[in-house]
Protein backbone atom coordinates (compact mmCIF):
# COMPACT_ATOMS: atom_id res chain seq x y z
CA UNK A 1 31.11 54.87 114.38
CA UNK A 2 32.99 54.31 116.99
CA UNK A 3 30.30 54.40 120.14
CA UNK A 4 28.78 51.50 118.06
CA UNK A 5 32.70 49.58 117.98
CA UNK A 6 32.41 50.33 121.32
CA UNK A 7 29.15 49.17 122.16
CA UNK A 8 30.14 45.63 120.47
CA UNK A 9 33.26 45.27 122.31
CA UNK A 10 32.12 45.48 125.91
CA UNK A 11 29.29 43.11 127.06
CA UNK A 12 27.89 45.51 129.82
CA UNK A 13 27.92 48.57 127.53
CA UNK A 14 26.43 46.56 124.57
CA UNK A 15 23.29 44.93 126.90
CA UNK A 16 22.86 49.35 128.27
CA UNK A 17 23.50 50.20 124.06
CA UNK A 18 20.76 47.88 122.96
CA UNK A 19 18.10 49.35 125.36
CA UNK A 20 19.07 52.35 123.53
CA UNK A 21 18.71 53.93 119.69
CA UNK A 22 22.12 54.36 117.90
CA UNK A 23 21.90 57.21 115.36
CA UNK A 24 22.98 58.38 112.06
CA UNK A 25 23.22 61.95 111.43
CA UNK A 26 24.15 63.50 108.36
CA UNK A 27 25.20 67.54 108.29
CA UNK A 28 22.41 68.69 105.29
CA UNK A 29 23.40 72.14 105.98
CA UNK A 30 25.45 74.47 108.23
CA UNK A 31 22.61 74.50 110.78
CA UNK A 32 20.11 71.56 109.58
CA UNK A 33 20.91 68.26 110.25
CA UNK A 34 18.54 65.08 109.86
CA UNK A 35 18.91 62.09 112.35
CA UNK A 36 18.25 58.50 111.75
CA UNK A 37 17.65 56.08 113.77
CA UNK A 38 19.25 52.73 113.79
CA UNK A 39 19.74 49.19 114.25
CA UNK A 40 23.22 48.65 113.79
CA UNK A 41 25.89 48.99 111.27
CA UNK A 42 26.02 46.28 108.62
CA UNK A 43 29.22 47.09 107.01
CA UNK A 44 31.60 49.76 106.71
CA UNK A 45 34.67 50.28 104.68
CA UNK A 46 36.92 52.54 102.54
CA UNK A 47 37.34 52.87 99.47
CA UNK A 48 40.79 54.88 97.24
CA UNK A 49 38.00 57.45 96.37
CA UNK A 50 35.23 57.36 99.05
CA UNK A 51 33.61 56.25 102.49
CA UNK A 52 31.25 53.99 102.38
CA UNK A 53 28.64 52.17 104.89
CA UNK A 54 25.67 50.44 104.70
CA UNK A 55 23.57 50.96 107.57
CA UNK A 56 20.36 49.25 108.94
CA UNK A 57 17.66 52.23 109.65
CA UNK A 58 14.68 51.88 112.25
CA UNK A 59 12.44 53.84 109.40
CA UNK A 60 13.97 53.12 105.63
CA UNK A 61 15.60 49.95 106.09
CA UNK A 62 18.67 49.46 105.02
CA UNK A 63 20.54 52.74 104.15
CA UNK A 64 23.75 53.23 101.73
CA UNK A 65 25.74 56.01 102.65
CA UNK A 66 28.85 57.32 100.68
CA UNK A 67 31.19 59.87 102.02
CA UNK A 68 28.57 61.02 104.87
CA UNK A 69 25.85 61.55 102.47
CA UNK A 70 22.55 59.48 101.68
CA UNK A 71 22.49 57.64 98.68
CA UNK A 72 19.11 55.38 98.89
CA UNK A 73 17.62 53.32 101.24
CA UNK A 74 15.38 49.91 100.64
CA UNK A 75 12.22 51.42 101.48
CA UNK A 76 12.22 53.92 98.93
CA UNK A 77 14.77 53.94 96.64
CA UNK A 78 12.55 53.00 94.04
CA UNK A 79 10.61 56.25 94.06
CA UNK A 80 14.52 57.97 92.82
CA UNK A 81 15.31 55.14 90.71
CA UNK A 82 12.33 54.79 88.86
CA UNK A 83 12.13 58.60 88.17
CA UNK A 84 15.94 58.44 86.95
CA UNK A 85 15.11 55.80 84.56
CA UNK A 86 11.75 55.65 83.05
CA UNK A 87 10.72 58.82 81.49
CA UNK A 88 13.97 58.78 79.11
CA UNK A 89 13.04 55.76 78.32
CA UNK A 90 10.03 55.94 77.80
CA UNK A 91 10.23 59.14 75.60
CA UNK A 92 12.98 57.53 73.59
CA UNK A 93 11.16 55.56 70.42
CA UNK A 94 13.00 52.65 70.77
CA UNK A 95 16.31 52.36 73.50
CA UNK A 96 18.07 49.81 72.26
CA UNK A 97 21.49 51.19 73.86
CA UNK A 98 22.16 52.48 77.26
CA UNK A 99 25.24 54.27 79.32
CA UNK A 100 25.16 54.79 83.02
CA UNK A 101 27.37 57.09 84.39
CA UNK A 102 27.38 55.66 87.60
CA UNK A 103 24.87 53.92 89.06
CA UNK A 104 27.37 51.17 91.18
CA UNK A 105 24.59 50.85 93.27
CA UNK A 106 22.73 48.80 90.59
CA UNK A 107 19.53 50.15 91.02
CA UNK A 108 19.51 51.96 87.93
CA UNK A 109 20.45 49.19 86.03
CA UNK A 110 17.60 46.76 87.50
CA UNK A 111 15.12 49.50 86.34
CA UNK A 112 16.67 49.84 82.84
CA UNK A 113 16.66 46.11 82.37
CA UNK A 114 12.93 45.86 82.85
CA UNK A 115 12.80 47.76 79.53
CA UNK A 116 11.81 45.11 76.84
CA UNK A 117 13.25 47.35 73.64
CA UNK A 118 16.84 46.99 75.58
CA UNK A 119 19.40 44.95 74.01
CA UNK A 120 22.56 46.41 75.97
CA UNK A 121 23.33 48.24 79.10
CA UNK A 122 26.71 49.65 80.00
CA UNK A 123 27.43 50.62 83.44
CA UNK A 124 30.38 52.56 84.11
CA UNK A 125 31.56 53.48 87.70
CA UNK A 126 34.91 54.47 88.75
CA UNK A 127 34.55 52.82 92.29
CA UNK A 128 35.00 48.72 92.14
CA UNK A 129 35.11 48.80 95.63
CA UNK A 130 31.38 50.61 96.06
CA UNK A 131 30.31 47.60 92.87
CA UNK A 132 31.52 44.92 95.10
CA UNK A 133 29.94 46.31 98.42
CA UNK A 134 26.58 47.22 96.72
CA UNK A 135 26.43 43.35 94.52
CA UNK A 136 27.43 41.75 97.93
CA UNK A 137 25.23 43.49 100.20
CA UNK A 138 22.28 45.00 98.05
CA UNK A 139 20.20 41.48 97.42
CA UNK A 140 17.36 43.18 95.31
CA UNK A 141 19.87 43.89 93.04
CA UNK A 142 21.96 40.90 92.47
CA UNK A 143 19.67 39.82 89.39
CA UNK A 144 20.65 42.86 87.04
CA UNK A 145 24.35 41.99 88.04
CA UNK A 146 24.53 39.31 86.45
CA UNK A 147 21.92 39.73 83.54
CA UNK A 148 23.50 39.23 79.94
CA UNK A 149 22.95 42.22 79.02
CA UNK A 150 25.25 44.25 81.38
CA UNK A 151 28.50 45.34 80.62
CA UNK A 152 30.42 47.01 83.83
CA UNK A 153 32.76 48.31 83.37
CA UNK A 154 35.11 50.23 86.01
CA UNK A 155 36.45 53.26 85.04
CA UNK A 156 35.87 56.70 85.23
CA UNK A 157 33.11 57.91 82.88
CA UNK A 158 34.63 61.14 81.26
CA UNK A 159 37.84 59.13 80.25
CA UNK A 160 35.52 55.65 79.30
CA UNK A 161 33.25 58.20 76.87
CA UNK A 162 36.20 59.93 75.23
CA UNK A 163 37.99 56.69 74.22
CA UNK A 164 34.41 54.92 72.93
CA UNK A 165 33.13 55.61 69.06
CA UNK A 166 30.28 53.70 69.34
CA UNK A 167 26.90 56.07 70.17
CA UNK A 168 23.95 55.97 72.96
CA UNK A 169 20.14 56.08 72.86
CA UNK A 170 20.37 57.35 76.49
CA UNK A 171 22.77 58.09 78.74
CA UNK A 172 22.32 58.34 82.44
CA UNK A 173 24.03 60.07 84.89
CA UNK A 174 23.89 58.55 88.17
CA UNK A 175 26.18 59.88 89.73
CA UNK A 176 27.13 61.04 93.12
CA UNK A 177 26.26 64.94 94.34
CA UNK A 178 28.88 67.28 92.93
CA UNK A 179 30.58 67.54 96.39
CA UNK A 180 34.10 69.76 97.25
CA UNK A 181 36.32 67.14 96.62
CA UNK A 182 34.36 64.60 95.55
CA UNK A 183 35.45 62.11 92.41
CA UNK A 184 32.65 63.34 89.77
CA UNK A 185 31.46 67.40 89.82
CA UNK A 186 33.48 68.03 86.58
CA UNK A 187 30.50 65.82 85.01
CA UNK A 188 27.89 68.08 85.35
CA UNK A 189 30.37 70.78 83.44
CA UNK A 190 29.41 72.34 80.56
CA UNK A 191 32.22 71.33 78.79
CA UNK A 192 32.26 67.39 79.71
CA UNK A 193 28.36 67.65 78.47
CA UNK A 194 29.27 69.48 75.31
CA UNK A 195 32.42 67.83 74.23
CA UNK A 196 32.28 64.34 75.82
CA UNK A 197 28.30 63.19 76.14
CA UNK A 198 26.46 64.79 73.74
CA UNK A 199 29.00 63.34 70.90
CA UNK A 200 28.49 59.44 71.97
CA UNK A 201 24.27 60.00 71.56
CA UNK A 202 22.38 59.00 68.90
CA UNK A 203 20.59 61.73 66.42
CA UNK A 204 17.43 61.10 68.80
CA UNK A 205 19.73 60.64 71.56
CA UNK A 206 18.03 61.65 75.03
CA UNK A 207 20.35 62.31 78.16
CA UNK A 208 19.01 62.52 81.85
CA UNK A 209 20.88 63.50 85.11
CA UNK A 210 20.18 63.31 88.88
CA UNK A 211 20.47 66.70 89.73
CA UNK A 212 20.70 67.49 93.27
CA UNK A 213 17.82 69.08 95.99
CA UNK A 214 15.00 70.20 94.02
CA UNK A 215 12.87 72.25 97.08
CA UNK A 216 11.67 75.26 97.46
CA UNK A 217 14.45 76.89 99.32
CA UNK A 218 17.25 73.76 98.40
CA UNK A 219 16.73 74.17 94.47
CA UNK A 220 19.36 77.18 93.94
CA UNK A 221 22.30 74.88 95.81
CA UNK A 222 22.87 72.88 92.17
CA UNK A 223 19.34 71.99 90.29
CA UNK A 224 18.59 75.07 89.00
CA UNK A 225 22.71 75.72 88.04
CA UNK A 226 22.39 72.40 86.31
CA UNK A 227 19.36 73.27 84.65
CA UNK A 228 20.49 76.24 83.27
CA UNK A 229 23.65 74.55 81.89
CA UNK A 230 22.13 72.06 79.89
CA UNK A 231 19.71 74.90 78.30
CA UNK A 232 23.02 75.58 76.97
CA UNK A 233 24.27 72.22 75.28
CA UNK A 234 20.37 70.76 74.43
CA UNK A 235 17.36 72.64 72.10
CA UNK A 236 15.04 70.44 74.75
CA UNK A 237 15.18 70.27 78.96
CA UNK A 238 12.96 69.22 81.00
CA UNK A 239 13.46 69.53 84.75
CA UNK A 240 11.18 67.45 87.04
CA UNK A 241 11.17 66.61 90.65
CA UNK A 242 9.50 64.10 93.72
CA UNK A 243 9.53 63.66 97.29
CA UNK A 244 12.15 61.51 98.38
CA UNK A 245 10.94 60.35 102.41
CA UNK A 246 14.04 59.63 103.34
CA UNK A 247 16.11 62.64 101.70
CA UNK A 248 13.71 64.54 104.15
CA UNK A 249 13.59 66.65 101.06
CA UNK A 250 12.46 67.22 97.46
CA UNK A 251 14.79 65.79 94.10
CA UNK A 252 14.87 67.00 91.12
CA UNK A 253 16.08 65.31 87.52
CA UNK A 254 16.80 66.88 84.05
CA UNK A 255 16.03 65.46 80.77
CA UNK A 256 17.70 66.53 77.64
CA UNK A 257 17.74 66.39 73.89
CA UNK A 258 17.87 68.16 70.52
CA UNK A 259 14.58 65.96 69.47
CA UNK A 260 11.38 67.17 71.35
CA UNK A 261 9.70 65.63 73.78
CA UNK A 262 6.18 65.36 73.18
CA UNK A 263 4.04 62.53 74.86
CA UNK A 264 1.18 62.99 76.89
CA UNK A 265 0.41 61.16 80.45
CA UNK A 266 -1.74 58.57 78.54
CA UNK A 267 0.81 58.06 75.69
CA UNK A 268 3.25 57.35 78.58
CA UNK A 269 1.28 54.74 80.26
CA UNK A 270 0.38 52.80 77.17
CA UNK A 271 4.17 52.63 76.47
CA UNK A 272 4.90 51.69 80.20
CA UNK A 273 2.21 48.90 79.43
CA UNK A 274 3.72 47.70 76.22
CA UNK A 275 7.33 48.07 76.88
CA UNK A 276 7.89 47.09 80.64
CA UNK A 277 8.36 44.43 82.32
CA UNK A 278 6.46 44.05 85.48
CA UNK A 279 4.43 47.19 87.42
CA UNK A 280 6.20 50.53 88.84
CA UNK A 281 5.70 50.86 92.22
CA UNK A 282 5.59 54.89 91.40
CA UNK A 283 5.68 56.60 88.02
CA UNK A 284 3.05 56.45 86.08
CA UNK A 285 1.97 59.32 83.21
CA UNK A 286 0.37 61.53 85.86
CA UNK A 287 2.69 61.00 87.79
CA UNK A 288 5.54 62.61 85.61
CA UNK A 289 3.16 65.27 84.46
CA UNK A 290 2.81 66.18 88.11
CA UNK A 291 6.53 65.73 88.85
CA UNK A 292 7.59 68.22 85.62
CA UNK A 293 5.14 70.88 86.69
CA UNK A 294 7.27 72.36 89.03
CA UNK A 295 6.12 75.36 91.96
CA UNK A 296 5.73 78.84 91.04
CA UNK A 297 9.24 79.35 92.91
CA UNK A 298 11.07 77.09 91.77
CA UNK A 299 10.14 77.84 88.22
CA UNK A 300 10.72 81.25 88.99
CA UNK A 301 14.04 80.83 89.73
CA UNK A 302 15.53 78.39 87.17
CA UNK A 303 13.87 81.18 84.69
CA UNK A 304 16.44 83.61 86.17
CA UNK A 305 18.93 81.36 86.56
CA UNK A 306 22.06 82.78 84.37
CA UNK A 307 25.34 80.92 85.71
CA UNK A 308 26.40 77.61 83.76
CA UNK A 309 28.45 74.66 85.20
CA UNK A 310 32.23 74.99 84.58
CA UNK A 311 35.13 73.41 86.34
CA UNK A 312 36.13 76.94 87.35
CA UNK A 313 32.41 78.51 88.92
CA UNK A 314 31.47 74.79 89.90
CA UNK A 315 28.82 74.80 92.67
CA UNK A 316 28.75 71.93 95.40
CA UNK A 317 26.13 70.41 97.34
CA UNK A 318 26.80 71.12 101.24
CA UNK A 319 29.76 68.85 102.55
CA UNK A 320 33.35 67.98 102.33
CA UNK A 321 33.27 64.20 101.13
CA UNK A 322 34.01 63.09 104.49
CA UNK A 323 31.69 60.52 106.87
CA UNK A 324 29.48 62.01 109.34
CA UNK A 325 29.67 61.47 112.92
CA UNK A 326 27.18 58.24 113.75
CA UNK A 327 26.22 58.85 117.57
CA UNK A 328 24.17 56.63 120.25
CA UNK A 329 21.10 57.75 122.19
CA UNK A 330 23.24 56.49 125.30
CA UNK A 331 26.20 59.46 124.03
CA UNK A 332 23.11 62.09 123.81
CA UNK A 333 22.10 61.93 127.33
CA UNK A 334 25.37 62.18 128.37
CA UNK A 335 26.21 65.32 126.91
């Protein structure tokens, strides 16, 4: 960030920096990185548990980034979002009630409060710093901020689930990528699923998690781990995944619950007709039959997956929870 600080503070560099593209570039793995480029920098900050910056993209618009990795940009956050949210919903027969692990962003929330059968939507996230940024900054989702019907609250969600008797119709984790350091991995633990979650859902309770890459070659760094573990806590898991443009990758969710789940593409979108407010911009009930049937390798490999999620064998997605260098075209030719 600081070429761009640079660039700001001195006229003659700034009139050479704006001829030029500024950069983000985010580490994916040890020898794959993708590059954005960019407009500026819109805000950036620091939080007690992460790094956070909201960025203005030449190709996704603008771009929320926590502790160096992508979270979603304006373009198409609504492809993850939408997938997160609906098909739980959807499958549940009537979600009254509704936890988010998560979601400061707000996205999730906007999508759950399109649902018609909702009467109550509690959004827990441990960051009020990322709640303030993203309500501030985030304009498409200032609405679901302050509609009735949302209760944030700020805390971390393992300790907010423990101390709450009252039960879910779904819970949502949208949360951040179990990362090495990072504030959240011990909730995709067997245990905190077992002990803590499935306890505050309903009988028909349904429970759904971002889980991570989802491609051909990226699926065995969490999803399929993930996967596996819930097989372990729910009689019913569905694992489904989409294209996300500007993950530059495939992402994969997992649905759970002890109650089947049984509807059809056309029983879907009659419910989406009846129960939602407004038109997705993506899912639809081909759509999520597509998006569940998952490649031969893929579904190879979750098959053979055998190691569960535990505080002590956790897996991480690649990174160390720390910001990622953001570098100008200008720095490029230099070097």
């Amino acid at each position: 960030m600081g070429d761009i600080s640079r660039c700001n503070g001195n006229a003659t560099v700034a009139a050479e920096c704006r001829r030029k593209s500024f950069w983000y570039e985010e580490e994916i793995e040890q020898d794959l990185r993708w590059c954005y480029a960019l407009n500026g920098i819109l805000h950036s900050g620091e939080s007690q548990y992460q790094d956070i910056a909201l960025l203005d993209t030449k190709p996704f618009g603008k771009a929320l980034v926590i502790d160096g990795k992508l979270q979603s940009t304006e373009i198409d956050e609504f492809i993850y979002h939408e997938c997160l949210v609906h098909p739980a919903l959807l499958h549940h027969i009537k979600p009254e009630t509704i936890f988010i692990m998560g979601g400061g962003e707000g996205s999730t929330a906007r999508e759950i409060l399109r649902h018609k059968t909702v009467e109550r939507v509690v959004m827990c996230d441990i960051d009020e710093e990322v709640v303030d940024f993203c309500r501030s900054y985030l304009v498409a989702n200032r609405e679901a901020f302050f509609n009735s019907r949302l209760k944030l609250v700020i805390n971390d969600a393992r300790a907010e689930l423990e101390k709450r008797e009252e039960r879910f119709d779904v819970i949502i984790g949208d949360l951040a990528d179990p990362i090495e350091d990072g504030p959240c991995y011990q909730l995709y633990t067997k245990s905190f699923y077992e002990s803590i979650l499935k306890p505050r859902l309903k009988e028909d309770g349904i429970f759904v998690t971002q889980a991570g890459p989802a491609g051909v070659f990226s699926h065995t760094e969490v999803f399929s781990c993930i996967y596996n573990t819930l097989r372990h806590v729910f009689k019913y898991v569905v694992p489904y995944s989409a294209h996300i443009p500007s993950y530059a990758d495939t992402w994969g969710w997992i649905m759970a619950s002890d109650s089947p789940f049984t509807l059809d593409s056309e029983e879907l979108d009659s419910r989406i007709r009846q129960r939602i407010n407004g038109e997705n911009r993506y899912l639809d009930g081909k759509t999520f039959a597509s998006a569940s049937l998952l490649s031969k390798a893929v579904r190879k490999s979750l098959d053979k997956e055998t190691q569960v999620y535990t505080e002590g064998t956790a897996k991480f997605i690649y990174g160390h929870g720390t910001c990622h260098k953001i570098r100008s075209g200008l720095q490029q030719e230099m070097n």
